[in-house]
C-alpha atoms as a PDB file:
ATOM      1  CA  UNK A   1     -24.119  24.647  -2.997  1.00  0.00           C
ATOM      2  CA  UNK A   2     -25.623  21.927  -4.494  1.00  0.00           C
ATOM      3  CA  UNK A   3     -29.848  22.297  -5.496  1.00  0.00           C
ATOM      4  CA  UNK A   4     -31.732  20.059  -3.759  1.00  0.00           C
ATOM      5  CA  UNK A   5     -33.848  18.137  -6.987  1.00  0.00           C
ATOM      6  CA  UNK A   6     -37.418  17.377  -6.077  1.00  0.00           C
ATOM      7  CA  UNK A   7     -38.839  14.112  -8.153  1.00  0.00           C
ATOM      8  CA  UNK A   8     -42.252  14.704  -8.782  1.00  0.00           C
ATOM      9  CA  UNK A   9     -44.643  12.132  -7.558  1.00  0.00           C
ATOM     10  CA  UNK A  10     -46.447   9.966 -10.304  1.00  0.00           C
ATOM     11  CA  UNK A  11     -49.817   8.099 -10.233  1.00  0.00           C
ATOM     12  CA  UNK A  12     -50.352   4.840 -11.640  1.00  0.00           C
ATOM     13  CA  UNK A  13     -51.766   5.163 -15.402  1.00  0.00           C
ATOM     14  CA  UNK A  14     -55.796   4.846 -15.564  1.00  0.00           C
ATOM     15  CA  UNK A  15     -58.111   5.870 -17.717  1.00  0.00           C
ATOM     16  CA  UNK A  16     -59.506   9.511 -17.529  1.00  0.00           C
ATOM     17  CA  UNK A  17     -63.054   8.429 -18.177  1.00  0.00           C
ATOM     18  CA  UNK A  18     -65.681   6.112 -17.020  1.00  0.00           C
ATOM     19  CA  UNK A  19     -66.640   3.023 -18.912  1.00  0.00           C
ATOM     20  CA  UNK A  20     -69.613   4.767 -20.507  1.00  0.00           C
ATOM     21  CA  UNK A  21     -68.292   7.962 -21.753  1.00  0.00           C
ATOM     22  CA  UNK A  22     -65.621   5.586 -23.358  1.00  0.00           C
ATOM     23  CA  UNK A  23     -68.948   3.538 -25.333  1.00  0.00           C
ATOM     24  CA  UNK A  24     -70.077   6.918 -26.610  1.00  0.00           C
ATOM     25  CA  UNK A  25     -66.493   7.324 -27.561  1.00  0.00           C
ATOM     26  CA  UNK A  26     -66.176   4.556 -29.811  1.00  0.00           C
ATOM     27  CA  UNK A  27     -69.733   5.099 -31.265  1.00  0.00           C
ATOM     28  CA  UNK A  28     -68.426   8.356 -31.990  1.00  0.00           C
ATOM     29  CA  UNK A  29     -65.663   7.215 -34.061  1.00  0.00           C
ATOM     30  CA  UNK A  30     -67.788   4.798 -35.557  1.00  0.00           C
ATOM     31  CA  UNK A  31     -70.114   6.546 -36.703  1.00  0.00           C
ATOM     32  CA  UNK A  32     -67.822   9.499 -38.275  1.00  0.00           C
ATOM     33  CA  UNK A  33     -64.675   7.543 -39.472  1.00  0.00           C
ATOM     34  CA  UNK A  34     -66.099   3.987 -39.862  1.00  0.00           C
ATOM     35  CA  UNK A  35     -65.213   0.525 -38.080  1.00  0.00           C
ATOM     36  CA  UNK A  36     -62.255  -0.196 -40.731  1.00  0.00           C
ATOM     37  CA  UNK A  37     -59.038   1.115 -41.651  1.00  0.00           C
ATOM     38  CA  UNK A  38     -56.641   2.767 -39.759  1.00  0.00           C
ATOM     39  CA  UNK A  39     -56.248   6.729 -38.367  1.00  0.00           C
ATOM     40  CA  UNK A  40     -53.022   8.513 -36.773  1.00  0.00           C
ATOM     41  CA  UNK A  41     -54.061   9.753 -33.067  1.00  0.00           C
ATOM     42  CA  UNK A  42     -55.226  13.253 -34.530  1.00  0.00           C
ATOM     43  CA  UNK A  43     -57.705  11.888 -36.668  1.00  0.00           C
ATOM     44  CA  UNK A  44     -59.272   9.560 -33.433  1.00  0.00           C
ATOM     45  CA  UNK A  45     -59.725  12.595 -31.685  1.00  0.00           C
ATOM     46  CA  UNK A  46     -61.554  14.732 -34.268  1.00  0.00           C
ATOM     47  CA  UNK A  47     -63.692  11.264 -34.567  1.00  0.00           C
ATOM     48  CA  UNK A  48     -64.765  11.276 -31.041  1.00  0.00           C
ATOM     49  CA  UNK A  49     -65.759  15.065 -31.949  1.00  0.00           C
ATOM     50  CA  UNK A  50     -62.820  16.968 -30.487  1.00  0.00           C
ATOM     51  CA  UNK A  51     -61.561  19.915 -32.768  1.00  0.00           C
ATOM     52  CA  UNK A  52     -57.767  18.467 -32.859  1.00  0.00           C
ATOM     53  CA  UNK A  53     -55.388  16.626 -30.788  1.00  0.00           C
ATOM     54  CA  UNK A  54     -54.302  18.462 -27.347  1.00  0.00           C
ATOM     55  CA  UNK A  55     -54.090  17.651 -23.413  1.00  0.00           C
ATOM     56  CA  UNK A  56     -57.673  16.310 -23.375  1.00  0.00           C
ATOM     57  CA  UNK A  57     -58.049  14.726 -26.588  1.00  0.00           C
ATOM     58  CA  UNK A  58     -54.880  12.776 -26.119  1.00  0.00           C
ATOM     59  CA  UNK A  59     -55.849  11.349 -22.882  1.00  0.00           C
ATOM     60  CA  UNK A  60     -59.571  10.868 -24.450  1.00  0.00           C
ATOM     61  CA  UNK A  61     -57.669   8.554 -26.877  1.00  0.00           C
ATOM     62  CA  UNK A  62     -55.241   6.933 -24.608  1.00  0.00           C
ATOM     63  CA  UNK A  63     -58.288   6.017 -22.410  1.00  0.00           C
ATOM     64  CA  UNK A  64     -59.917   4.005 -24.905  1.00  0.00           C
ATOM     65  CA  UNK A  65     -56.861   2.485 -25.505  1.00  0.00           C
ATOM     66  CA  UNK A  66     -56.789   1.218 -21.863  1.00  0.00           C
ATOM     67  CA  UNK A  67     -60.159   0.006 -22.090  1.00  0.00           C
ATOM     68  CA  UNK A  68     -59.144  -1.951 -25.072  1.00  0.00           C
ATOM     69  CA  UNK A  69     -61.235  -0.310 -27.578  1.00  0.00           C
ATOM     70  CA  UNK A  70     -58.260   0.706 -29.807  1.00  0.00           C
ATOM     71  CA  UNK A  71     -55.458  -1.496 -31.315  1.00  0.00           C
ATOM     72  CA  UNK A  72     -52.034   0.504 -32.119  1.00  0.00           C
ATOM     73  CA  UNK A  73     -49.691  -0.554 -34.584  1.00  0.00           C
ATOM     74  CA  UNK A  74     -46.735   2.117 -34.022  1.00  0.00           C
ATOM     75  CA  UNK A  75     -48.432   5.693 -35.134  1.00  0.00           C
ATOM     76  CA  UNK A  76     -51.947   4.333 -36.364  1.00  0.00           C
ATOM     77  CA  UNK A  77     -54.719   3.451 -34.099  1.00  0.00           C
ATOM     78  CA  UNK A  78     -57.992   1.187 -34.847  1.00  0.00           C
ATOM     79  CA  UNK A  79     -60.731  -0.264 -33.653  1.00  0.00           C
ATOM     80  CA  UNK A  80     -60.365  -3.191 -31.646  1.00  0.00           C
ATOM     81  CA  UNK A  81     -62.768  -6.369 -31.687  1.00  0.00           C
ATOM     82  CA  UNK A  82     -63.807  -6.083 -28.406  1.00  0.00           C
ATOM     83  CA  UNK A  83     -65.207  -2.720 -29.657  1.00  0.00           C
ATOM     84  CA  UNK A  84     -66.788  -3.939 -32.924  1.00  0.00           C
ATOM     85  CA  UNK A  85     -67.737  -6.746 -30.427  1.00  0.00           C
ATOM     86  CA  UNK A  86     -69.952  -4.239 -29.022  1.00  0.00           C
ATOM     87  CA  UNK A  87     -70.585  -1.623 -31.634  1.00  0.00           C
ATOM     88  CA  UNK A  88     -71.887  -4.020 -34.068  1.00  0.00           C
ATOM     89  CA  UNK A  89     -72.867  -7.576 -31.897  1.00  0.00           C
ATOM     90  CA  UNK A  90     -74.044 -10.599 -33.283  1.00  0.00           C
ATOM     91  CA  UNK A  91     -75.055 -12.711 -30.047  1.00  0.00           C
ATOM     92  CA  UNK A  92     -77.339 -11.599 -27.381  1.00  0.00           C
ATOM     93  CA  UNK A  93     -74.317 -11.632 -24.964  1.00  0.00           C
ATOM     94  CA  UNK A  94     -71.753 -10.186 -27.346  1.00  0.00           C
ATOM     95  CA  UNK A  95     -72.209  -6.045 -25.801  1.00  0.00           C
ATOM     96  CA  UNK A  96     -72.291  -7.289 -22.223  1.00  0.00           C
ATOM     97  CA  UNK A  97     -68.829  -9.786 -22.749  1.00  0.00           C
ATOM     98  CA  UNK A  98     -66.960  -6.649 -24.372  1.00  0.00           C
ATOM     99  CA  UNK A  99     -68.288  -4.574 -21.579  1.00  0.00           C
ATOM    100  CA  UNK A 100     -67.057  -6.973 -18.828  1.00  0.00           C
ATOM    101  CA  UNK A 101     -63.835  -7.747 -20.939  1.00  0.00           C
ATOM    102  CA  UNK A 102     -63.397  -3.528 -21.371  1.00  0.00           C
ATOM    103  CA  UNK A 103     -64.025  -3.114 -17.406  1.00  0.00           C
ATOM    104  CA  UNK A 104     -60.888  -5.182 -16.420  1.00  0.00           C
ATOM    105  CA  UNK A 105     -58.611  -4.506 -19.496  1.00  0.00           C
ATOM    106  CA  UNK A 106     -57.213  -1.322 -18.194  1.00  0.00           C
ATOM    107  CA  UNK A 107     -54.180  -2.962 -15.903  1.00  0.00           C
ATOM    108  CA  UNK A 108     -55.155  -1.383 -12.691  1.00  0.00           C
ATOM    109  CA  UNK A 109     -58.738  -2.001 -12.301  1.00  0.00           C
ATOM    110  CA  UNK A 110     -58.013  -6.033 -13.240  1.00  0.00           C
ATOM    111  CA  UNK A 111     -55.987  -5.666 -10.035  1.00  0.00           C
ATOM    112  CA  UNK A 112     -58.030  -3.951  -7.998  1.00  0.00           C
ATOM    113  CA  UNK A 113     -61.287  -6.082  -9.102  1.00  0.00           C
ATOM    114  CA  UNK A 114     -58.730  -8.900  -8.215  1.00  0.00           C
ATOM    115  CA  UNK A 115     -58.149  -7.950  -4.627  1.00  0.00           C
ATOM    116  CA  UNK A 116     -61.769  -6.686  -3.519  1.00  0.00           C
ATOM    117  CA  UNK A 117     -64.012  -9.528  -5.931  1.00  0.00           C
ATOM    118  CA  UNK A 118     -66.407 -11.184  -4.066  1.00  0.00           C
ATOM    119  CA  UNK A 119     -66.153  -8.495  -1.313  1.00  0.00           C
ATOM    120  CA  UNK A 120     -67.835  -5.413  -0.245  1.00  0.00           C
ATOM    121  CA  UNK A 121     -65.698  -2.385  -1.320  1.00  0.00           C
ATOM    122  CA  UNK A 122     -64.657  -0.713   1.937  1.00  0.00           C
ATOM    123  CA  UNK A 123     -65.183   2.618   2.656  1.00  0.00           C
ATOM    124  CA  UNK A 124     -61.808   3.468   2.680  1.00  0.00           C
ATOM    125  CA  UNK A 125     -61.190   2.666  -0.541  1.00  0.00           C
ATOM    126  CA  UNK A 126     -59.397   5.624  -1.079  1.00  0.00           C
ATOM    127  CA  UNK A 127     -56.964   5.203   1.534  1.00  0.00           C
ATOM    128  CA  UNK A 128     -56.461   1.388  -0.177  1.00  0.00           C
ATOM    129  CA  UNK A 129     -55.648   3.161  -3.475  1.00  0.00           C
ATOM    130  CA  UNK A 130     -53.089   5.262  -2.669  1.00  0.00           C
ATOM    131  CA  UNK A 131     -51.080   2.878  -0.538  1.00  0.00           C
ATOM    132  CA  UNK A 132     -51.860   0.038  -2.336  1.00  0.00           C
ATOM    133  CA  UNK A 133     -52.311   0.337  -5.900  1.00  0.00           C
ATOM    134  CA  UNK A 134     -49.623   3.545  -6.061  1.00  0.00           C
ATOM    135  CA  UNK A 135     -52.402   5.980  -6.935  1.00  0.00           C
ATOM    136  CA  UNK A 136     -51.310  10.032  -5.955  1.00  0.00           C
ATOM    137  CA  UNK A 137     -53.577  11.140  -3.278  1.00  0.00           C
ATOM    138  CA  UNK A 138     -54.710  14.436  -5.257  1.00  0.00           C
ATOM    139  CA  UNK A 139     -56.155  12.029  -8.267  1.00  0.00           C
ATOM    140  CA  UNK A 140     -57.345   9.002  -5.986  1.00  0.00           C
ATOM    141  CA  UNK A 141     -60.860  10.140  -5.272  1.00  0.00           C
ATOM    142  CA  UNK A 142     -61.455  10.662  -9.360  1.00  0.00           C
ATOM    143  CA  UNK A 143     -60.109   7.163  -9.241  1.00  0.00           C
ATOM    144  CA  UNK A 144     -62.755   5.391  -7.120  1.00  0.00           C
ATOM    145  CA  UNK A 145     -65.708   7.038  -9.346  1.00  0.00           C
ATOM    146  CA  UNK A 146     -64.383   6.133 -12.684  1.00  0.00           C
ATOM    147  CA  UNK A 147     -63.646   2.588 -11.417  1.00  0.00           C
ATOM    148  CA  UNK A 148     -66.978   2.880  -9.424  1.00  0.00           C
ATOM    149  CA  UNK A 149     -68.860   3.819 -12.403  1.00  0.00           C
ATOM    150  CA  UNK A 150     -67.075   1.563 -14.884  1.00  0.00           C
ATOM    151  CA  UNK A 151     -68.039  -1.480 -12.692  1.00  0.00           C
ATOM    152  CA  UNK A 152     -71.673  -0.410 -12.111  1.00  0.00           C
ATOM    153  CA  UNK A 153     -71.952   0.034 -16.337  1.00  0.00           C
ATOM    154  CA  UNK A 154     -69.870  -3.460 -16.635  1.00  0.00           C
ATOM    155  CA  UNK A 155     -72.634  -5.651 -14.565  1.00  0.00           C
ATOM    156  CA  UNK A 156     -69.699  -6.247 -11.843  1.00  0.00           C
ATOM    157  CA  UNK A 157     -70.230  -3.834  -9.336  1.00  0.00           C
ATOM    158  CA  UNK A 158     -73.494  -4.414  -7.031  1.00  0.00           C
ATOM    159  CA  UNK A 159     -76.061  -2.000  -5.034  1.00  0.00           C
ATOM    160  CA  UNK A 160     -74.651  -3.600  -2.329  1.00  0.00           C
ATOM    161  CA  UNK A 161     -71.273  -2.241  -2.998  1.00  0.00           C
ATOM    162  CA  UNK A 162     -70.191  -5.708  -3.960  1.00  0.00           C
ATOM    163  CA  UNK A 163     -68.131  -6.982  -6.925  1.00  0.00           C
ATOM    164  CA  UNK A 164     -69.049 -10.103  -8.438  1.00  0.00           C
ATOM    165  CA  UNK A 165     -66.832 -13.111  -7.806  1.00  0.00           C
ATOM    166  CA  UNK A 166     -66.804 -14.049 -11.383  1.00  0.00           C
ATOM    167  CA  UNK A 167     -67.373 -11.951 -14.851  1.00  0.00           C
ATOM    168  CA  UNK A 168     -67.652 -13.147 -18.571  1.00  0.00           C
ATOM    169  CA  UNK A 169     -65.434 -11.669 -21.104  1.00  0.00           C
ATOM    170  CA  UNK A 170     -63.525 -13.146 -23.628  1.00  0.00           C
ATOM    171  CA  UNK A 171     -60.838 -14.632 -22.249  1.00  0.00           C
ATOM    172  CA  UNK A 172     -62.716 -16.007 -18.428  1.00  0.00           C
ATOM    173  CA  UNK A 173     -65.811 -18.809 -18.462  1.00  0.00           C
ATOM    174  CA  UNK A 174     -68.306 -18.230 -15.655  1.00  0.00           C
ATOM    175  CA  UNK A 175     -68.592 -20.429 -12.880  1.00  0.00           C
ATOM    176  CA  UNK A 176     -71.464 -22.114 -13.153  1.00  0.00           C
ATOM    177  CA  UNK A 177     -74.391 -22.053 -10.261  1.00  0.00           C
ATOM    178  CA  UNK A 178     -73.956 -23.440  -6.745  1.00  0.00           C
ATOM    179  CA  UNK A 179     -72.505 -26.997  -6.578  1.00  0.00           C
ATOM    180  CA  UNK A 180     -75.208 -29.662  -5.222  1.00  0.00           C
ATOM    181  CA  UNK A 181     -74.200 -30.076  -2.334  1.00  0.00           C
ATOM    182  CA  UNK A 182     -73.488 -26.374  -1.598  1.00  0.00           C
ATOM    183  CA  UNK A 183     -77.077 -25.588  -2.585  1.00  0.00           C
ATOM    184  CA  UNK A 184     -78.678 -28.724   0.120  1.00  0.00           C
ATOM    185  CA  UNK A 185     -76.434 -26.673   2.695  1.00  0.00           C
ATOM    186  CA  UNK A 186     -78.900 -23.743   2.740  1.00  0.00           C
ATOM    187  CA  UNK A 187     -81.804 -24.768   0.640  1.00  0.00           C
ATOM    188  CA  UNK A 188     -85.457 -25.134   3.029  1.00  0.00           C
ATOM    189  CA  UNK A 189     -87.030 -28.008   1.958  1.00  0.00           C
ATOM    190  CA  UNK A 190     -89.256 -26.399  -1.316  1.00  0.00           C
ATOM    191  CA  UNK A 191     -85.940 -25.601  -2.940  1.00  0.00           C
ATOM    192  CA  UNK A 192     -84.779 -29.518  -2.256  1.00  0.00           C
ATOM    193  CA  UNK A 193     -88.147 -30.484  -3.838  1.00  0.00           C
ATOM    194  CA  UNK A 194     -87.654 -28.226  -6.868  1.00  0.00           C
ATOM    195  CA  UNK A 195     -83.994 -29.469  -7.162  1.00  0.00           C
ATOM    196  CA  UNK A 196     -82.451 -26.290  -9.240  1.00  0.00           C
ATOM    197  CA  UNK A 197     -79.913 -27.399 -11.899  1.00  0.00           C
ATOM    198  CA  UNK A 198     -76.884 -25.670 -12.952  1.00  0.00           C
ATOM    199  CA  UNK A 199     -77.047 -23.987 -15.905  1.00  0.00           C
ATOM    200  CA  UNK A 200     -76.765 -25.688 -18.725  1.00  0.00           C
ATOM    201  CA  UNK A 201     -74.408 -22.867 -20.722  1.00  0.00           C
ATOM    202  CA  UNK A 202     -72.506 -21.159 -17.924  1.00  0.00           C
ATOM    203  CA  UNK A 203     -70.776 -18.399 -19.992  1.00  0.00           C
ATOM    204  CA  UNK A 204     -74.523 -16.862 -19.701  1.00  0.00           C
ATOM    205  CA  UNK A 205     -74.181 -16.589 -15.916  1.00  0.00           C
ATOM    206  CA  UNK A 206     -73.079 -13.753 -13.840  1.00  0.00           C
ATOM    207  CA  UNK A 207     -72.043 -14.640 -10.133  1.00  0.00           C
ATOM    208  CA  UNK A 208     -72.514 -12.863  -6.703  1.00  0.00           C
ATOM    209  CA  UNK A 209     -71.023 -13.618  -3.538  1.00  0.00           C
ATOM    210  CA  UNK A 210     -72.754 -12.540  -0.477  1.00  0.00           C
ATOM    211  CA  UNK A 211     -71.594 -11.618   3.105  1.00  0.00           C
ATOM    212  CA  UNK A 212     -72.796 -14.686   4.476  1.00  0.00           C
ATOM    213  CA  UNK A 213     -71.092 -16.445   1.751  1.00  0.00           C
ATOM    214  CA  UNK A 214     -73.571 -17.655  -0.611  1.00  0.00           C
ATOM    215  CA  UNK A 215     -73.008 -17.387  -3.984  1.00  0.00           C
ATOM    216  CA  UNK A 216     -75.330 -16.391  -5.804  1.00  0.00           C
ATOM    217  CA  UNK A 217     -75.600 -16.956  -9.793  1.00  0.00           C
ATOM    218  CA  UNK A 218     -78.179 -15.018 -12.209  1.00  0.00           C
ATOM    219  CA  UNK A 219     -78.339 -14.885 -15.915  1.00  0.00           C
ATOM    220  CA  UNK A 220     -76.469 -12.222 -17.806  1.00  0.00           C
ATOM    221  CA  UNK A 221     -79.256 -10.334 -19.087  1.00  0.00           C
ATOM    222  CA  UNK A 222     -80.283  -9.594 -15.736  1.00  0.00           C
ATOM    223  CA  UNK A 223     -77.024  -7.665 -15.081  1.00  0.00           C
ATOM    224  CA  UNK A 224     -78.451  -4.225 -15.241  1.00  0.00           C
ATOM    225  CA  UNK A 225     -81.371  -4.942 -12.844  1.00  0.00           C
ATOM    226  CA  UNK A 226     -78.560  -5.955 -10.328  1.00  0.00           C
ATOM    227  CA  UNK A 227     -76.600  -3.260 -11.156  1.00  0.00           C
ATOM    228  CA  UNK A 228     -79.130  -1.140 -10.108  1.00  0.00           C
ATOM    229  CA  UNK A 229     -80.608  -2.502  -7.026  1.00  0.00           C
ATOM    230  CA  UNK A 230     -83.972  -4.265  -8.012  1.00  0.00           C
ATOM    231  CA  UNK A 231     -83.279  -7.333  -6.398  1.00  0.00           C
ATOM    232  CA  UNK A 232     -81.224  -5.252  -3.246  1.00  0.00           C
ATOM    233  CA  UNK A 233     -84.496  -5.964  -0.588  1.00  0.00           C
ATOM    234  CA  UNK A 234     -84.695  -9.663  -1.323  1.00  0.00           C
ATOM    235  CA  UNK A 235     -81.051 -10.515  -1.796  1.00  0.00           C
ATOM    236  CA  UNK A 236     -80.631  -8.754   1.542  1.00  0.00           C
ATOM    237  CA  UNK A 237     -83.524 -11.100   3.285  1.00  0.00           C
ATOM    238  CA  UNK A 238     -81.954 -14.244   1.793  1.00  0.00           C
ATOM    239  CA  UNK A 239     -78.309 -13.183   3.016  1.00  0.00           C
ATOM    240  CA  UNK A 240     -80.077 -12.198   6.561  1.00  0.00           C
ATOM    241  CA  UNK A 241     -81.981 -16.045   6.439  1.00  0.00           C
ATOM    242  CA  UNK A 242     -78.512 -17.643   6.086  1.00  0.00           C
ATOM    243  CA  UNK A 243     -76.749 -15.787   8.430  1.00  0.00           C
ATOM    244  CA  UNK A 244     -79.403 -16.847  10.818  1.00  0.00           C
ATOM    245  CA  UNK A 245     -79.701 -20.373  10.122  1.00  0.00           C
ATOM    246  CA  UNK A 246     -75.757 -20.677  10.434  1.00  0.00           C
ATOM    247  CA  UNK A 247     -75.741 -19.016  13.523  1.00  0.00           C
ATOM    248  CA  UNK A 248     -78.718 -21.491  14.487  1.00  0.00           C
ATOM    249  CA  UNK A 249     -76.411 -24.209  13.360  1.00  0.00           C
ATOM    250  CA  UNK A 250     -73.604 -23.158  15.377  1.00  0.00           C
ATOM    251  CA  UNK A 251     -75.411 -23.023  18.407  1.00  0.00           C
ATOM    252  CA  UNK A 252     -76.413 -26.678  17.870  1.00  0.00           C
ATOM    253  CA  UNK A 253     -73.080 -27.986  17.339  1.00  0.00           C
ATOM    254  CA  UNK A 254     -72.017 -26.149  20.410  1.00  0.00           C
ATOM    255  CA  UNK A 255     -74.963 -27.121  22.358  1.00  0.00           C
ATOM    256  CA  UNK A 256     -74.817 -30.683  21.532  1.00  0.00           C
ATOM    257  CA  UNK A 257     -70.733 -30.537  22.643  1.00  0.00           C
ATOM    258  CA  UNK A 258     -71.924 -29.725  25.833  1.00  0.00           C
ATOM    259  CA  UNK A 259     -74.243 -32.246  26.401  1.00  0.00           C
END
């Protein structure tokens, strides 16, 4: 009689720690085997302060690999610019870009910032990972907090449970601010007066949309205080004002078809 042969179910690959474990990570390695030269996997690990190279160790170093903190070549392992990037920065911007560029290098969290950006992250965001994105149910929870917490530490992810519709890194410009015309759509008639202008170097611009659909642009070095909610009260009473004036608008139109 033949054995019936079970295949064991597989999750997509991810990385077993959050964004900011992974920066204490590389400082690690930094500061105990140096930013140049080459190491075989072993000698990473003991770097980032493990004793040798087992389960944990090896996933510690594939991790940063995800991230994009490490560059292989066959057995030997490096850091990456994108790490010295940060480690070692010689712009203002330069740590925030290879935190944004680290967020989405890992495969699947580029695809899920892809689907959801610009959009609240719904609560059943687990659900969405398993049937979507090919994550096993048992891991899918530790999932959402690592790619939770990775965003939040990036400047992507909002107190509002929103991921921005644009991020800097390396290899993607910002949008810059609202077009003209956008910004006359909403603006009461002090903002008209004042006339805000684009910004003048938009790769220094982080970018927000809202549920009402305003988009809403702020300068990088104000990631962190959106990250952690101390705009939350008056982004929420702008959003609120143009949710109410287009539902004021609406009833115009609709008023003045009737007519």
């Amino acid at each position: 009689m033949a054995e019936s042969i079970i295949k064991k179910e597989r999750s997509r690959a991810y990385p077993v720690m959050p964004l900011s474990e992974a920066l204490v990570r590389i400082k690690s390695i930094n500061e105990n085997l140096g930013s140049r030269g080459q190491c075989n996997r072993e000698t990473i690990a003991t770097g980032m302060g493990y004793t040798g190279l087992n389960g944990a160790s090896a996933r510690s170093v594939a991790a940063l690999t995800h991230y994009g903190f490490l560059d292989r070549n066959k057995d030997q392992y490096s850091l990456s610019g994108i790490a010295k990037k940060y480690l070692m920065p010689l712009e203002d911007s330069d740590q925030a870009i290879a935190m944004s560029t680290a967020a989405l290098s890992p495969v699947l969290f580029s695809e899920i910032y892809e689907s959801f950006k610009g959009h609240v992250i719904p609560k059943q965001f687990v659900n969405r990972l398993i049937q979507e994105f090919g994550i096993q149910q048992k891991v899918a929870p530790e999932v959402e907090r690592i790619f939770k917490e990775t965003m939040v530490t990036a400047g992507i992810l909002q107190s509002n449970n929103i991921l921005n519709s644009t991020t800097t890194s390396d290899t993607k410009h910002i949008v810059p601010s609202l077009l003209d015309n956008e910004k006359d759509e909403y603006a009461n008639d002090e903002v008209k007066a004042s006339k805000i202008q684009p910004a003048a170097e938009p790769n220094n611009y982080l970018n927000v949309k809202l549920p009402s659909g305003i988009l809403v642009s702020y300068e990088q070095n104000l990631a962190s205080a959106f990250a952690f909610g101390l705009f939350g009260a008056k982004l929420k009473e702008l959003d609120d004002a143009v949710t109410e004036y287009k539902k004021a608008n609406i009833k115009e139109v609709e008023n003045d078809k009737n007519e």
